[in-house]
PDB file of N, CA and C in Angstrom:
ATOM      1  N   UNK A   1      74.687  -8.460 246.248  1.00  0.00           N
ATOM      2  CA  UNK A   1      73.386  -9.091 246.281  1.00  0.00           C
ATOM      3  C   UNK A   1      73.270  -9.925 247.544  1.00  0.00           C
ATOM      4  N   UNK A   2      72.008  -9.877 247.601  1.00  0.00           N
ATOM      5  CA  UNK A   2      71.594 -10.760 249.496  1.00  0.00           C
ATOM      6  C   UNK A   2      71.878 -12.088 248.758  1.00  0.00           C
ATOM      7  N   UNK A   3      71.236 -12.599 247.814  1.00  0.00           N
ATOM      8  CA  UNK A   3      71.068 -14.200 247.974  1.00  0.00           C
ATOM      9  C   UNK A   3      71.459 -14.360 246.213  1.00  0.00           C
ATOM     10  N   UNK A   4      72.488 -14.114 245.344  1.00  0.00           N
ATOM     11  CA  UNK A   4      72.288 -14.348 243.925  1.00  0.00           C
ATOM     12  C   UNK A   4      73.062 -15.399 244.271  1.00  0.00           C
ATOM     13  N   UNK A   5      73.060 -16.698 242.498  1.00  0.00           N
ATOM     14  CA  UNK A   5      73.855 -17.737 243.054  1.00  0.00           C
ATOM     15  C   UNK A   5      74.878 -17.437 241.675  1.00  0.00           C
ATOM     16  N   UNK A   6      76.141 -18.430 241.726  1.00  0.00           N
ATOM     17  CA  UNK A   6      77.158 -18.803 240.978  1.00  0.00           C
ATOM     18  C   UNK A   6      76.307 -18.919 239.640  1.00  0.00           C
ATOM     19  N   UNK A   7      75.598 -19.928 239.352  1.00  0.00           N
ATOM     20  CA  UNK A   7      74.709 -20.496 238.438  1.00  0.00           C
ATOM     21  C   UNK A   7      73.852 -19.176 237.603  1.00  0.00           C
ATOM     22  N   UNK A   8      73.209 -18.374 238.400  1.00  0.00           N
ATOM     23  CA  UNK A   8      72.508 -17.323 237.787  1.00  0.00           C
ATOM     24  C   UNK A   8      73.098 -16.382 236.323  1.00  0.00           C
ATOM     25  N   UNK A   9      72.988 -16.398 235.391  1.00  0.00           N
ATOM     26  CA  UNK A   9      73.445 -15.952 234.082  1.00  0.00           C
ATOM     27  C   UNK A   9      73.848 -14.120 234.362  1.00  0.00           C
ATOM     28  N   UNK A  10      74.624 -13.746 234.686  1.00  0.00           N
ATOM     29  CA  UNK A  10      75.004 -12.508 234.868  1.00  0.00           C
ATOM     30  C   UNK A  10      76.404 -12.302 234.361  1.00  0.00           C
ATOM     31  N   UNK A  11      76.547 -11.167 233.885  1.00  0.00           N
ATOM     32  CA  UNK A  11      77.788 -10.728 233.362  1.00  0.00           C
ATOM     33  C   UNK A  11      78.096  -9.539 234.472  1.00  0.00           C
ATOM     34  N   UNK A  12      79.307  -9.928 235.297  1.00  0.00           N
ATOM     35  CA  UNK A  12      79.688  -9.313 236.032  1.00  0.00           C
ATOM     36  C   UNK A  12      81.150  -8.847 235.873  1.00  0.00           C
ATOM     37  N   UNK A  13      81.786  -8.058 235.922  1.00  0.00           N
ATOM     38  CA  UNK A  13      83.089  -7.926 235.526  1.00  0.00           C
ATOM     39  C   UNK A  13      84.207  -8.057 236.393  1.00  0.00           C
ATOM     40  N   UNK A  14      83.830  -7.712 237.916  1.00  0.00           N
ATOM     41  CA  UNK A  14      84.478  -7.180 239.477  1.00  0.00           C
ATOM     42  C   UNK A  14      84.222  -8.698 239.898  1.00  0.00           C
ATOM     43  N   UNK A  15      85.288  -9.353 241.204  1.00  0.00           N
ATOM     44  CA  UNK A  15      84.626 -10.434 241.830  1.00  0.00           C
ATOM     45  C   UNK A  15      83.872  -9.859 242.856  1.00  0.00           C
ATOM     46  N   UNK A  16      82.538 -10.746 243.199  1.00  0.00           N
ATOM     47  CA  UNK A  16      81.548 -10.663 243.885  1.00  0.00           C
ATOM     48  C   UNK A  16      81.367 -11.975 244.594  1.00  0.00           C
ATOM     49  N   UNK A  17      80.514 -11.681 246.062  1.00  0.00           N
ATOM     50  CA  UNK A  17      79.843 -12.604 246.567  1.00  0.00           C
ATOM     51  C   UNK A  17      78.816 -12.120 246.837  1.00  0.00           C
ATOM     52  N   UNK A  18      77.844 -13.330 246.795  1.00  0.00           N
ATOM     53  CA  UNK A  18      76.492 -12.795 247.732  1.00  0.00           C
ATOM     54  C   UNK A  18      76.492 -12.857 249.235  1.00  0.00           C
ATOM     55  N   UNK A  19      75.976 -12.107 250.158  1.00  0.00           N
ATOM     56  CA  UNK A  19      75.925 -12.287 251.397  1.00  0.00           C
ATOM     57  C   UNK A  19      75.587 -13.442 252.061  1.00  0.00           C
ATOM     58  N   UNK A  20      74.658 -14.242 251.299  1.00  0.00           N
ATOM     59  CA  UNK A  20      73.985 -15.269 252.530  1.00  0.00           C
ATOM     60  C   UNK A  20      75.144 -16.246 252.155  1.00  0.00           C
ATOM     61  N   UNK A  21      76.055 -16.450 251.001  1.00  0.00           N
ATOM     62  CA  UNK A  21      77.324 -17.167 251.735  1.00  0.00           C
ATOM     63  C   UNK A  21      78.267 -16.817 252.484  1.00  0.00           C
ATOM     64  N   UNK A  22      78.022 -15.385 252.925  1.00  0.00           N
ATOM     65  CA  UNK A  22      78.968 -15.172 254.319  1.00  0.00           C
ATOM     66  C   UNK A  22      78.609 -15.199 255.309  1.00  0.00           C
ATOM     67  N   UNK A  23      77.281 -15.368 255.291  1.00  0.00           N
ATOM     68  CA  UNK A  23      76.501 -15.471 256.824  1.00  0.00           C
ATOM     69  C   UNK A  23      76.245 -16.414 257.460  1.00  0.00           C
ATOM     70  N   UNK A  24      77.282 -16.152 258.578  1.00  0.00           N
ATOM     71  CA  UNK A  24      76.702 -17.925 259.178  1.00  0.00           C
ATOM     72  C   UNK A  24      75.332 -18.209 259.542  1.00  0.00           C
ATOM     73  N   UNK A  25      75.041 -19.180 259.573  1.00  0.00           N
ATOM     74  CA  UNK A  25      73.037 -19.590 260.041  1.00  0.00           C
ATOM     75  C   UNK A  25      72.148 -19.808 258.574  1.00  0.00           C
ATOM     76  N   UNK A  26      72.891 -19.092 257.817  1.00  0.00           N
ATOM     77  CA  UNK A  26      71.981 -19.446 256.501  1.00  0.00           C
ATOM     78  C   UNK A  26      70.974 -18.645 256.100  1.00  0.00           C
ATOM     79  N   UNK A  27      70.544 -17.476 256.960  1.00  0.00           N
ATOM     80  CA  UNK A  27      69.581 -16.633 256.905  1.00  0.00           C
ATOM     81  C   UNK A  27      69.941 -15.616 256.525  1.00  0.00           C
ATOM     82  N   UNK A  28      69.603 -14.496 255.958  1.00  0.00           N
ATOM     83  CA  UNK A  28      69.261 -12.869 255.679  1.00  0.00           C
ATOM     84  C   UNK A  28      67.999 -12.255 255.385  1.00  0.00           C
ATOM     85  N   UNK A  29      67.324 -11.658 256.019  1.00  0.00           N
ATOM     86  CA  UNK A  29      66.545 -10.719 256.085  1.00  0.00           C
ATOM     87  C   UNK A  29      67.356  -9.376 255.691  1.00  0.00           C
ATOM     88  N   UNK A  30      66.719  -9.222 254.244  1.00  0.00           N
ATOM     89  CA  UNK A  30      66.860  -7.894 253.445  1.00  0.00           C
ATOM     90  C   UNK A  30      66.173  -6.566 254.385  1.00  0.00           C
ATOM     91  N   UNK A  31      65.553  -6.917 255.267  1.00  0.00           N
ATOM     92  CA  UNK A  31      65.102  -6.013 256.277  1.00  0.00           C
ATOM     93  C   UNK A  31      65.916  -5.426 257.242  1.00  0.00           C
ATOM     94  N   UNK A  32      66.475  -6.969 257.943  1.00  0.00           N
ATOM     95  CA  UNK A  32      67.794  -6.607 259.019  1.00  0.00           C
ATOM     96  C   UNK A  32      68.505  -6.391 258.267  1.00  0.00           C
ATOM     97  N   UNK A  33      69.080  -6.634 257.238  1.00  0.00           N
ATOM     98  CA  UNK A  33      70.529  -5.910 256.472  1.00  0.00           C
ATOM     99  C   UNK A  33      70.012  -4.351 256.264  1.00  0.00           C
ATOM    100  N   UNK A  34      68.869  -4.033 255.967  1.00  0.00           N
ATOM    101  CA  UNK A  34      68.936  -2.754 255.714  1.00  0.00           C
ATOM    102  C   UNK A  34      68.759  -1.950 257.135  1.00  0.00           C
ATOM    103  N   UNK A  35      68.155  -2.366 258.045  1.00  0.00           N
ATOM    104  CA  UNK A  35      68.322  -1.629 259.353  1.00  0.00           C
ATOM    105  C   UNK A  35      69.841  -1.728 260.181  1.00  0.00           C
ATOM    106  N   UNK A  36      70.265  -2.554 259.774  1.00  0.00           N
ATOM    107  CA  UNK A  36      72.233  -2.635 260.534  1.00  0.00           C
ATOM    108  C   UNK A  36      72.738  -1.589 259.932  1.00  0.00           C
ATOM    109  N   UNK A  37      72.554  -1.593 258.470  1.00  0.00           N
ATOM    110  CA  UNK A  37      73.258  -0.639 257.576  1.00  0.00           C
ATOM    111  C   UNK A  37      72.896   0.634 258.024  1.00  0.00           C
ATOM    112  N   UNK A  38      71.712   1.118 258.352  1.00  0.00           N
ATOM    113  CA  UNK A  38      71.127   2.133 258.788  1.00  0.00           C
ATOM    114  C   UNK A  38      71.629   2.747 259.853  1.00  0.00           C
ATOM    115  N   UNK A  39      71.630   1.671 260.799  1.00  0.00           N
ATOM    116  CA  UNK A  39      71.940   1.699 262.605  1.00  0.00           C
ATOM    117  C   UNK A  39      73.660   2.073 262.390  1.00  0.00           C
ATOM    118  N   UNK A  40      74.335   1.343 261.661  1.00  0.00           N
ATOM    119  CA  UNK A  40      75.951   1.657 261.028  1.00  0.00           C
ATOM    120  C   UNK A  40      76.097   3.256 261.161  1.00  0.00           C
ATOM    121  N   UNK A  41      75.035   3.420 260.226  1.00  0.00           N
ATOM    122  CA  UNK A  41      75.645   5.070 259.387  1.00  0.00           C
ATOM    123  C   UNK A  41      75.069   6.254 260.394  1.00  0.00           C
ATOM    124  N   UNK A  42      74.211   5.347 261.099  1.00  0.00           N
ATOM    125  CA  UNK A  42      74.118   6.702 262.177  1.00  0.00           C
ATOM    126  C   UNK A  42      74.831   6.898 263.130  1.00  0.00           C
ATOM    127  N   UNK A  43      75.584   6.125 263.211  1.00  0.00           N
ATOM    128  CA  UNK A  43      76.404   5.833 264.681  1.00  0.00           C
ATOM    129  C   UNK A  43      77.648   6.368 263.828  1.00  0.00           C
ATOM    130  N   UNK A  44      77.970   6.205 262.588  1.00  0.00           N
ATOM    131  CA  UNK A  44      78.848   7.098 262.374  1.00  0.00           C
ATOM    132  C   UNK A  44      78.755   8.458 262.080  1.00  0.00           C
ATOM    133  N   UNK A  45      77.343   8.459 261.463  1.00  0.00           N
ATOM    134  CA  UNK A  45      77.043  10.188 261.396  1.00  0.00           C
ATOM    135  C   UNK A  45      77.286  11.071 262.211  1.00  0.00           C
ATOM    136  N   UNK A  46      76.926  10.252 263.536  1.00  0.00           N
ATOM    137  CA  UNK A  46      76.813  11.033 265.001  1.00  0.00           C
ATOM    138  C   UNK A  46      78.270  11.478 265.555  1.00  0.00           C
ATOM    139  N   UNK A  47      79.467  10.419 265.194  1.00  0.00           N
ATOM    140  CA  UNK A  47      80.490  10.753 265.371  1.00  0.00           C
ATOM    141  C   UNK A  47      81.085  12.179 264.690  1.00  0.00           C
ATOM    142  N   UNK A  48      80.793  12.546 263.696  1.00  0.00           N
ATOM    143  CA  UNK A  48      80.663  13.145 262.298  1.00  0.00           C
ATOM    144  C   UNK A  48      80.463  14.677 262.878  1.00  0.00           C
ATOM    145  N   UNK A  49      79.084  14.486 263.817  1.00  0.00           N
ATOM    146  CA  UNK A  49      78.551  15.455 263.970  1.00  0.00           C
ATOM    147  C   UNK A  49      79.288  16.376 265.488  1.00  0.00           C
ATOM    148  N   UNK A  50      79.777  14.939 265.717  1.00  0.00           N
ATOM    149  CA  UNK A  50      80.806  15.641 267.298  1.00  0.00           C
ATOM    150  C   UNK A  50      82.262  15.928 267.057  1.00  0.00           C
ATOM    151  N   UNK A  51      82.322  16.320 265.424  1.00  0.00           N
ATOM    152  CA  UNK A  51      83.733  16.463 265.323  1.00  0.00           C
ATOM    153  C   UNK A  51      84.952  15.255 265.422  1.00  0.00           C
ATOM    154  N   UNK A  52      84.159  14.000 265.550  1.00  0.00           N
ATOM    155  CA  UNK A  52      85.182  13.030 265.599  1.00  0.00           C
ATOM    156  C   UNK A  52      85.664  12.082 264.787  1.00  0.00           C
ATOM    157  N   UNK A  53      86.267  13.157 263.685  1.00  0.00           N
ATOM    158  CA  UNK A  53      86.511  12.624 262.203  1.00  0.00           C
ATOM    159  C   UNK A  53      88.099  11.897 262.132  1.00  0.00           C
ATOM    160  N   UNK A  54      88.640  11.752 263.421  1.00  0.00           N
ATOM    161  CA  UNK A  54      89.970  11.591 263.894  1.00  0.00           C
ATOM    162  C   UNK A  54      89.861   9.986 263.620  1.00  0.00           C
ATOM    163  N   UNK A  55      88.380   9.936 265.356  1.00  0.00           N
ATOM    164  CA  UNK A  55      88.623   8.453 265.106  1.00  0.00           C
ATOM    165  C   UNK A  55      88.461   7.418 264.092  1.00  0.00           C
ATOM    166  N   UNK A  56      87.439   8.144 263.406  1.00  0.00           N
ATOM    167  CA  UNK A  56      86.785   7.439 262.265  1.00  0.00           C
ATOM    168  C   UNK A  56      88.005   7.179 260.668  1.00  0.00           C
ATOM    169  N   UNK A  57      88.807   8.396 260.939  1.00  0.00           N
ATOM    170  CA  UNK A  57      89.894   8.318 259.728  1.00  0.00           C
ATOM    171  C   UNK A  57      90.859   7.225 259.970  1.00  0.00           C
ATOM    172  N   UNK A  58      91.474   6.549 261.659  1.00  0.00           N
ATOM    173  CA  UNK A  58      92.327   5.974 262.124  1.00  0.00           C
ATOM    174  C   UNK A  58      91.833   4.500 261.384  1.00  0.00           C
ATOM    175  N   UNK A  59      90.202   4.160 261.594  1.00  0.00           N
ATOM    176  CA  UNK A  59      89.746   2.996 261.430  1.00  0.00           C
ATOM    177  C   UNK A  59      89.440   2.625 260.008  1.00  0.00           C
ATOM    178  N   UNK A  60      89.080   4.031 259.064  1.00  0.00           N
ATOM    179  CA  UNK A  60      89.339   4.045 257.668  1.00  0.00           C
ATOM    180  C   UNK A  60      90.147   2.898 257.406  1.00  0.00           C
ATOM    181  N   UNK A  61      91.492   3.708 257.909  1.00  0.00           N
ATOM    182  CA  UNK A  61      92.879   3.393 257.510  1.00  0.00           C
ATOM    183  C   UNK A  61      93.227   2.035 257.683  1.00  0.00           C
ATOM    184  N   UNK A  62      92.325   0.999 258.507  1.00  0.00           N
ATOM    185  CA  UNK A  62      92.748   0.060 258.822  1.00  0.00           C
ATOM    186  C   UNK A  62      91.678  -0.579 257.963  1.00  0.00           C
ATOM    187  N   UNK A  63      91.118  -0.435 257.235  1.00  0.00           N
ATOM    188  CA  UNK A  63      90.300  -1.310 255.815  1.00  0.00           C
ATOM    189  C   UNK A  63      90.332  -0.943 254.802  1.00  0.00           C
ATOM    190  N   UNK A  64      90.771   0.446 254.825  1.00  0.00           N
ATOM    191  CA  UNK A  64      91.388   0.738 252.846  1.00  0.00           C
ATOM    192  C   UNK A  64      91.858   0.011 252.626  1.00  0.00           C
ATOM    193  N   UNK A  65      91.209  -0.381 251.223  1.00  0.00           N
ATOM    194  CA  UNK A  65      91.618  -1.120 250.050  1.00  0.00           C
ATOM    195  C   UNK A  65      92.416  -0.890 249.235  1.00  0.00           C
ATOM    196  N   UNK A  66      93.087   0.744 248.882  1.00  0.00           N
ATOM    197  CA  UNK A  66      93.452   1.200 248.156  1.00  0.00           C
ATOM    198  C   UNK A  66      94.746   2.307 248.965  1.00  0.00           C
ATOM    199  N   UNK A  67      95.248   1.996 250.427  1.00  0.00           N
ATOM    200  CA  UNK A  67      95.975   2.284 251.099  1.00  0.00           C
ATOM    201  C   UNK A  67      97.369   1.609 250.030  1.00  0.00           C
ATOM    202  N   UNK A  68      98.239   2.271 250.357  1.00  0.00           N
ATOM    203  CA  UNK A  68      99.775   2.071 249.960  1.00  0.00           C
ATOM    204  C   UNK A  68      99.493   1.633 248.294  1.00  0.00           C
ATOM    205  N   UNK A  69      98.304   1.681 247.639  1.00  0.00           N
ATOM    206  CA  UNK A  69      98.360   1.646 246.261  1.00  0.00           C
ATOM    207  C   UNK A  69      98.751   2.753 245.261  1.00  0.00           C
ATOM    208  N   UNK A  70      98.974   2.503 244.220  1.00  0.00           N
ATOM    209  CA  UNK A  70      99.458   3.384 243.341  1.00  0.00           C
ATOM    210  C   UNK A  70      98.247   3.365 242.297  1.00  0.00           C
ATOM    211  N   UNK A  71      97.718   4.562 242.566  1.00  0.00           N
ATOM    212  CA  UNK A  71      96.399   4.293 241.161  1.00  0.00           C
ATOM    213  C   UNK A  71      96.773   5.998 240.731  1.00  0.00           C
ATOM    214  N   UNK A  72      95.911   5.695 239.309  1.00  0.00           N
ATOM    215  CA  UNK A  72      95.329   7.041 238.250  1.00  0.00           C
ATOM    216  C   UNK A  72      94.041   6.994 238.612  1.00  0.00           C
ATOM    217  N   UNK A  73      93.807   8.523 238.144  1.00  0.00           N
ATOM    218  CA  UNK A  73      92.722   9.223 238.631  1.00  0.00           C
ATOM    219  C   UNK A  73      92.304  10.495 237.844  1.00  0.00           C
ATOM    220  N   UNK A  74      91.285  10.973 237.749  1.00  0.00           N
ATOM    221  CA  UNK A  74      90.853  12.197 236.772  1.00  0.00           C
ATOM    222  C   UNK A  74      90.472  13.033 238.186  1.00  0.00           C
ATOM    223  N   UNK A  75      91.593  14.271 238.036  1.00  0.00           N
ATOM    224  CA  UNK A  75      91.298  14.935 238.703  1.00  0.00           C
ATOM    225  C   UNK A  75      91.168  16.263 238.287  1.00  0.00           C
ATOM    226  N   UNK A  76      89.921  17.287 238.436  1.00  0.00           N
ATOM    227  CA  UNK A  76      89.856  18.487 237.678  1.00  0.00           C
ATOM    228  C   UNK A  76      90.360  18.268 236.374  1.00  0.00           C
ATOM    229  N   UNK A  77      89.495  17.183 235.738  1.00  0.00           N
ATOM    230  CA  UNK A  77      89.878  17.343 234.366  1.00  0.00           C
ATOM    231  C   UNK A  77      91.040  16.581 233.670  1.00  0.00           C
ATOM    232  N   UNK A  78      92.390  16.790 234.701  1.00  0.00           N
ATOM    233  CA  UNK A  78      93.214  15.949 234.433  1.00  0.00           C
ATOM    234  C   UNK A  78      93.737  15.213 234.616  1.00  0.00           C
ATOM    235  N   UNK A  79      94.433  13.985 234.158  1.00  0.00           N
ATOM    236  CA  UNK A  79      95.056  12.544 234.817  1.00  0.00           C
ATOM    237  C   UNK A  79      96.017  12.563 235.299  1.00  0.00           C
ATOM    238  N   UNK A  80      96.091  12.193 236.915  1.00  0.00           N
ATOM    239  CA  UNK A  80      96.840  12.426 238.196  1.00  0.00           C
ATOM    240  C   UNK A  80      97.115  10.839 238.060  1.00  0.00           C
ATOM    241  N   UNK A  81      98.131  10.873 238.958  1.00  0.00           N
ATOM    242  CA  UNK A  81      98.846   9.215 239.454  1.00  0.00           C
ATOM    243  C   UNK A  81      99.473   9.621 240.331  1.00  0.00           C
ATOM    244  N   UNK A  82      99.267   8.611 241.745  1.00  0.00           N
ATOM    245  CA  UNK A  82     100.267   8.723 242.504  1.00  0.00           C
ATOM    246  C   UNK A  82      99.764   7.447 243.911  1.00  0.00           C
ATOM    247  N   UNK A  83     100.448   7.309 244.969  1.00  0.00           N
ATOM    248  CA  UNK A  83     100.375   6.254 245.934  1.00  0.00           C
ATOM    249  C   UNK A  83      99.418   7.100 247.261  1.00  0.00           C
ATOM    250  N   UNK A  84      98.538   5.447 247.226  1.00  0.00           N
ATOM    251  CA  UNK A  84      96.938   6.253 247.993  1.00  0.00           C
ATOM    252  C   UNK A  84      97.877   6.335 249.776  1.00  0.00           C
ATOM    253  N   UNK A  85      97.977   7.085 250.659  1.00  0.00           N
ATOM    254  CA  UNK A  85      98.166   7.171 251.812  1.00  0.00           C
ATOM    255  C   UNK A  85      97.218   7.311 252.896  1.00  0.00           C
ATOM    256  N   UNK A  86      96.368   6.760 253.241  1.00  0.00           N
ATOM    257  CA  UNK A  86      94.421   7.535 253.421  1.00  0.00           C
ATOM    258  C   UNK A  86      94.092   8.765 253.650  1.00  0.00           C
ATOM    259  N   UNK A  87      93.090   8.756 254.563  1.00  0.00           N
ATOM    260  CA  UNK A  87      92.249   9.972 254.421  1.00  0.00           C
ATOM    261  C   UNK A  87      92.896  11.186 255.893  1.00  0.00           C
ATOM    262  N   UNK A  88      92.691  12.327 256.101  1.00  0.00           N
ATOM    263  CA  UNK A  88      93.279  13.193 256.594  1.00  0.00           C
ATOM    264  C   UNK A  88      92.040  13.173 257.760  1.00  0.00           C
ATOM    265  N   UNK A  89      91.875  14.390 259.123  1.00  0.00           N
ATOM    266  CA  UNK A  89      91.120  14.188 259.328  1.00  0.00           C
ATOM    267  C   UNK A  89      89.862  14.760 259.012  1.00  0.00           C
ATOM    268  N   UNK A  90      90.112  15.963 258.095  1.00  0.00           N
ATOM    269  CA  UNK A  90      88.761  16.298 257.617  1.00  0.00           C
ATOM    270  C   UNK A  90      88.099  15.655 256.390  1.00  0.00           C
ATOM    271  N   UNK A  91      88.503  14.595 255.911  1.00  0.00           N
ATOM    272  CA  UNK A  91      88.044  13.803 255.157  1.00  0.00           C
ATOM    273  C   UNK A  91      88.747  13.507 253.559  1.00  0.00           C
ATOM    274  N   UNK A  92      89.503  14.245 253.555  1.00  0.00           N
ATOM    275  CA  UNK A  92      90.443  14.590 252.519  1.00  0.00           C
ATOM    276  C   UNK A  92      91.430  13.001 252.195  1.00  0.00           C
ATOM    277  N   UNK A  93      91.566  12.820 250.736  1.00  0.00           N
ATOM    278  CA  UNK A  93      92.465  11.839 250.402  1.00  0.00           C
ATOM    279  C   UNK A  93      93.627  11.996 250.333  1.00  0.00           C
ATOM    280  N   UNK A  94      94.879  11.275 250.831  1.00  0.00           N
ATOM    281  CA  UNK A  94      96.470  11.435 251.019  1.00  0.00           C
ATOM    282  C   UNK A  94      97.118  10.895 250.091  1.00  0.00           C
ATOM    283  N   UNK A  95      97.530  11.293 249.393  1.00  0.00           N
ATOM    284  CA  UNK A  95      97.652  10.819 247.710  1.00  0.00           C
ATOM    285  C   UNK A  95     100.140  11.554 248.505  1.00  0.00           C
ATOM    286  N   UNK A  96     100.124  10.336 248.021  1.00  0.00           N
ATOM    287  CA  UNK A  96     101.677  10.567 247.370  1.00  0.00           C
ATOM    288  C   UNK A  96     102.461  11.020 245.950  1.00  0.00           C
ATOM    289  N   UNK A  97     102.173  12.179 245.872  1.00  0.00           N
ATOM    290  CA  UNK A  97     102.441  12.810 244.110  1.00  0.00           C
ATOM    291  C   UNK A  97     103.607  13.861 243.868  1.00  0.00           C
ATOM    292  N   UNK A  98     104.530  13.093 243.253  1.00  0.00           N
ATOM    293  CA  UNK A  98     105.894  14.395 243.165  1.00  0.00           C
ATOM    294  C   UNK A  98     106.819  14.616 244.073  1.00  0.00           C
ATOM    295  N   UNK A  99     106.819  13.521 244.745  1.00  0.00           N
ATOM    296  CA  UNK A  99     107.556  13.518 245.860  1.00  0.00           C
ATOM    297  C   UNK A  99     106.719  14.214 247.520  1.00  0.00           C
ATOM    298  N   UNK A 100     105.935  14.588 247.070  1.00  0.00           N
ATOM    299  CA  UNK A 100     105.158  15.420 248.329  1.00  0.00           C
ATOM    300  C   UNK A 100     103.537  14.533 248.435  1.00  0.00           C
ATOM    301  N   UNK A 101     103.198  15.053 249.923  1.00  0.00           N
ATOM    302  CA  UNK A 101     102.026  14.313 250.841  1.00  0.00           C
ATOM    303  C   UNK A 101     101.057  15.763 249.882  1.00  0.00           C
ATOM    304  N   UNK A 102      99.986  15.328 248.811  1.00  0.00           N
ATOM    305  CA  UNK A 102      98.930  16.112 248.584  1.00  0.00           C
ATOM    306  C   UNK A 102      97.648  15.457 249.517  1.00  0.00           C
ATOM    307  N   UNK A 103      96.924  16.677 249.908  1.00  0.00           N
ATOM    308  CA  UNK A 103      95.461  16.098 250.586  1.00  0.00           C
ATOM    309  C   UNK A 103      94.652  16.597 249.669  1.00  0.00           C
ATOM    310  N   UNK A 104      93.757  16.109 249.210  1.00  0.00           N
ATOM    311  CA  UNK A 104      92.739  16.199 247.694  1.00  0.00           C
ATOM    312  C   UNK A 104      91.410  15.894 248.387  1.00  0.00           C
ATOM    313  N   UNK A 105      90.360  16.924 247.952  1.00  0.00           N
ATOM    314  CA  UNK A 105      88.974  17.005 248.119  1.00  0.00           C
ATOM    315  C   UNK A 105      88.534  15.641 247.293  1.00  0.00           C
ATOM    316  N   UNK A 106      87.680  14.766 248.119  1.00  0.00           N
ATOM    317  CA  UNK A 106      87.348  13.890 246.772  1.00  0.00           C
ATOM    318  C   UNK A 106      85.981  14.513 246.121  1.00  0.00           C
ATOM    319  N   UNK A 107      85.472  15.435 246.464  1.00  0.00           N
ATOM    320  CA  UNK A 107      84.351  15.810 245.105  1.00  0.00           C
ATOM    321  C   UNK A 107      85.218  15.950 243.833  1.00  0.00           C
ATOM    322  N   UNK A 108      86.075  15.976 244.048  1.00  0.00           N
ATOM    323  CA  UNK A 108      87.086  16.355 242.957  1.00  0.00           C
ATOM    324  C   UNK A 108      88.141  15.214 241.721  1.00  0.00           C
ATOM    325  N   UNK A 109      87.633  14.056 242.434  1.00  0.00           N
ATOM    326  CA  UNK A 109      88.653  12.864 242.053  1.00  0.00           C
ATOM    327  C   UNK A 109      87.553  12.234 241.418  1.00  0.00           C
ATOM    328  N   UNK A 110      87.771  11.387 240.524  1.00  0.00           N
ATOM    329  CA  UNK A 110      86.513  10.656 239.454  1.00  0.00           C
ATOM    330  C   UNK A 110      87.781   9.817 238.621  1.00  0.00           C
ATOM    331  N   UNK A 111      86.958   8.581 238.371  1.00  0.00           N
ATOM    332  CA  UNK A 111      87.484   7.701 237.716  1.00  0.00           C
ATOM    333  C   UNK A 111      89.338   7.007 238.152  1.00  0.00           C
ATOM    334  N   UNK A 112      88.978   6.438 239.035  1.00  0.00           N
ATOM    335  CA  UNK A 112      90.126   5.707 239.686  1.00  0.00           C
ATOM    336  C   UNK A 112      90.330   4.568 239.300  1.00  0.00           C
ATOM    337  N   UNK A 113      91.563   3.894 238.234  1.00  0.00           N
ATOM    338  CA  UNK A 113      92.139   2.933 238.579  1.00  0.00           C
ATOM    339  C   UNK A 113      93.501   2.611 239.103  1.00  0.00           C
ATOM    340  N   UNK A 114      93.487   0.909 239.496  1.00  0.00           N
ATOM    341  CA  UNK A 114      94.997   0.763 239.665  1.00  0.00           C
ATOM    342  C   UNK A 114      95.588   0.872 238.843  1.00  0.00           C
ATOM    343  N   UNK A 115      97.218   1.015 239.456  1.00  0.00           N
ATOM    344  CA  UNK A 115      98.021   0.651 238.715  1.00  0.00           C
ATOM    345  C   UNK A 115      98.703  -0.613 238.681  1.00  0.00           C
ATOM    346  N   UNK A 116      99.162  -1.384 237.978  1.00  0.00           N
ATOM    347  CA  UNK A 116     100.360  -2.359 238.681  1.00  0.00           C
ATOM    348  C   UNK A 116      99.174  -3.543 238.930  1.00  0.00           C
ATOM    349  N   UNK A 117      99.619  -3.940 240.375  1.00  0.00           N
ATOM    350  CA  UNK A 117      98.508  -4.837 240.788  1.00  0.00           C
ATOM    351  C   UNK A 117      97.541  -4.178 241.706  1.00  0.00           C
TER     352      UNK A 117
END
């Protein structure tokens, strides 16, 4: 959320912040957030579109959340576990399972949690 507060009666389950306490100046325009976001995804689309899924996987890798984790997962139906390694460069997830590096389509992966911490 752009501007919800602490105080506001919501049942949330995940921790959350709202943006305008991360923004320095005190301001957000739901306008400019939605045109950055915009201006974001095209500038990565474009990369996308020149085949440069290399660089974009390197920088993935350096904000996964779920890098060197160990989570479960429903995959085709059935429940997979194993340690997240990121993404490949055609977009594929690097899952550590059975002793071996699997690369997994994620149309295919649904319902992920951790394990552990």
């Amino acid at each position: 959320n752009v501007a919800m507060s602490l105080n506001d009666e919501v049942e949330i389950e995940t921790s959350w912040i709202d943006l305008l306490s991360i923004k320095s100046g005190g301001q957000l325009s739901r306008n400019e957030l939605a045109a950055n976001v915009v201006s974001a995804l095209y500038a990565t689309l474009s990369k996308l579109e020149e085949n440069r899924l290399i660089d974009l996987s390197s920088k993935w890798n350096r904000y996964d959340m779920l890098l060197n984790k160990q989570i479960e997962f429903l995959y085709k139906d059935k429940i997979e576990s194993g340690c997240v390694k990121g993404v490949d460069g055609l977009g594929k997830i690097i899952l550590y399972m059975d002793g071996k590096l699997e690369h997994l389509h994620s149309a295919h992966i649904s319902e992920i949690k951790l394990i552990g911490n």
